[in-house]
C-alpha atoms as a PDB file:
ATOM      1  CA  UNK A   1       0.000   0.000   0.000  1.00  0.00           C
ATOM      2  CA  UNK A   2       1.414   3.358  -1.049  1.00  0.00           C
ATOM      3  CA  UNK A   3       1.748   6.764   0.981  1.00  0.00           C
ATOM      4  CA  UNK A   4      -1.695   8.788   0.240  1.00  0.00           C
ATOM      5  CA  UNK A   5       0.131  11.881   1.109  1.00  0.00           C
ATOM      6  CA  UNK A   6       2.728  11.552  -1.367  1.00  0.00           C
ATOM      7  CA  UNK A   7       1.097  14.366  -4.070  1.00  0.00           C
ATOM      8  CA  UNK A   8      -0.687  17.577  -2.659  1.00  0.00           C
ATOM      9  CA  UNK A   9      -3.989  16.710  -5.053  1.00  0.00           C
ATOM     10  CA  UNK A  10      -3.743  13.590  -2.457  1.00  0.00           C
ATOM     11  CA  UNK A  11      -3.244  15.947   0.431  1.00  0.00           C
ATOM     12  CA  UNK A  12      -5.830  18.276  -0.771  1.00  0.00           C
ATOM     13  CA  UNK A  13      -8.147  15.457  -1.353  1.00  0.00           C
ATOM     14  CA  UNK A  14      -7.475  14.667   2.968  1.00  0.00           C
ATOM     15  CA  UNK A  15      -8.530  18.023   3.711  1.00  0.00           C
ATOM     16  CA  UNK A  16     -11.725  18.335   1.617  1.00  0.00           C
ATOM     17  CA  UNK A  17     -12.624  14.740   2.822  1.00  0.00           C
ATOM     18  CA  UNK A  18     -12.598  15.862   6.654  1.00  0.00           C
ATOM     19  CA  UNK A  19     -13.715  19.097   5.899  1.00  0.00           C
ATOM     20  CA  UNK A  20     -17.152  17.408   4.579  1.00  0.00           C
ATOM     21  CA  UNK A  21     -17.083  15.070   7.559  1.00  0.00           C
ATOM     22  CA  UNK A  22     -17.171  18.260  10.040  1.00  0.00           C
ATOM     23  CA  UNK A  23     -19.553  19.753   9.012  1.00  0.00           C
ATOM     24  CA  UNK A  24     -22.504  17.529  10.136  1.00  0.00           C
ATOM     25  CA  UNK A  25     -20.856  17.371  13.806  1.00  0.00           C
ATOM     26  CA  UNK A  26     -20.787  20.750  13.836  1.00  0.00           C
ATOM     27  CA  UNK A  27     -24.519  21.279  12.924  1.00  0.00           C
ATOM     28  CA  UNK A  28     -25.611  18.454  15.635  1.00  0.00           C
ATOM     29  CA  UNK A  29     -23.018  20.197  17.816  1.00  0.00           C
ATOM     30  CA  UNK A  30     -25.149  23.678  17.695  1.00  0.00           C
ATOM     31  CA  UNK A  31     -28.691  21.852  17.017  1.00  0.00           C
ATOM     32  CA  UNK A  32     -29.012  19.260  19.453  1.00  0.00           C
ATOM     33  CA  UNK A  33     -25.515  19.161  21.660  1.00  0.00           C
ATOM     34  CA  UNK A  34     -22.663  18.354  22.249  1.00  0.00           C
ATOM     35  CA  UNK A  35     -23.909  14.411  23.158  1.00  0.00           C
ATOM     36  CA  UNK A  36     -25.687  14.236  19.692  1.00  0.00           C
ATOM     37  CA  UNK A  37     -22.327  15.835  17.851  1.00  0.00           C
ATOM     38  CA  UNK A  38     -20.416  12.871  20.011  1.00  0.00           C
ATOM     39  CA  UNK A  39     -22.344  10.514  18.352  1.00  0.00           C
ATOM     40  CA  UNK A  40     -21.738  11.645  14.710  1.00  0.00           C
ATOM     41  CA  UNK A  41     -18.121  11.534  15.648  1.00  0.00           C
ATOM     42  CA  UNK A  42     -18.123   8.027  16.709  1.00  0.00           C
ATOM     43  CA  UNK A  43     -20.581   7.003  13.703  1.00  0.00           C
ATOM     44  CA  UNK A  44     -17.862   8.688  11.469  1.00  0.00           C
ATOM     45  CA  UNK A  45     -14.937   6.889  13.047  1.00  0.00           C
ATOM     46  CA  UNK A  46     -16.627   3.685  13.056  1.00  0.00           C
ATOM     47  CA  UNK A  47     -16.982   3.990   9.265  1.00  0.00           C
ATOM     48  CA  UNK A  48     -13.654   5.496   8.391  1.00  0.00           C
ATOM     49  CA  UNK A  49     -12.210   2.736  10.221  1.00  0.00           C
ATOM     50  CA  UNK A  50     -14.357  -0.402   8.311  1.00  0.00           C
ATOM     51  CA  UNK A  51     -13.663   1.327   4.926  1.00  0.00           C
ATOM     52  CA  UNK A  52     -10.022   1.575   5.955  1.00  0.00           C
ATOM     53  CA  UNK A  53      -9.710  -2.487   6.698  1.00  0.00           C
ATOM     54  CA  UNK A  54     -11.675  -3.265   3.591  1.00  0.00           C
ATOM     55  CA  UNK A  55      -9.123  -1.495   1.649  1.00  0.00           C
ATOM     56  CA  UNK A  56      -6.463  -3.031   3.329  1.00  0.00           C
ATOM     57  CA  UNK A  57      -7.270  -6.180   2.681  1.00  0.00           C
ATOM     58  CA  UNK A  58      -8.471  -5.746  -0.616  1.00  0.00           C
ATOM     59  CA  UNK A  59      -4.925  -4.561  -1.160  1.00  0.00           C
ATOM     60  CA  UNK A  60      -2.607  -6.768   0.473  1.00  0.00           C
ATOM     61  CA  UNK A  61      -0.505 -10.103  -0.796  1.00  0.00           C
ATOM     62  CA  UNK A  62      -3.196 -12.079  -2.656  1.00  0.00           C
ATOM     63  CA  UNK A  63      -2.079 -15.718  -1.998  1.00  0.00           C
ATOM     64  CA  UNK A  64      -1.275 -17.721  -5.178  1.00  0.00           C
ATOM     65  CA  UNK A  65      -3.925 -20.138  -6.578  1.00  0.00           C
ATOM     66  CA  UNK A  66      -4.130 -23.675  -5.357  1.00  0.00           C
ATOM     67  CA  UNK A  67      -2.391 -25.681  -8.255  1.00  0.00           C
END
């Protein structure tokens, strides 16, 4: 698995990605509180994290066909 911050359209591509996942823990932050904006945050992480080992996996060492 490669760097993703090698390139700055990579970088830039990190920054608009948690930029979008702010902004609905900041509206739940001001609408319902800081419990409800808690929750998004740990929804988001949960996610982030399962997409993350998907990936992984789906790009690690593929063992060789059984001959």
């Amino acid at each position: 698995m490669d760097n993703p911050l090698r390139s700055e359209a990579a970088m830039f591509r990190v920054v608009v990605l948690v930029g979008i996942a702010a902004v609905p823990v900041i509206a739940l932050g001001l609408l319902a509180g800081a419990a409800w904006a808690l929750g998004a945050i740990v929804l988001e992480l949960a996610v982030s994290v399962v997409l993350l080992r998907r990936r992984s996996r789906a790009a690690g060492v593929q063992p060789p066909p059984p001959t």
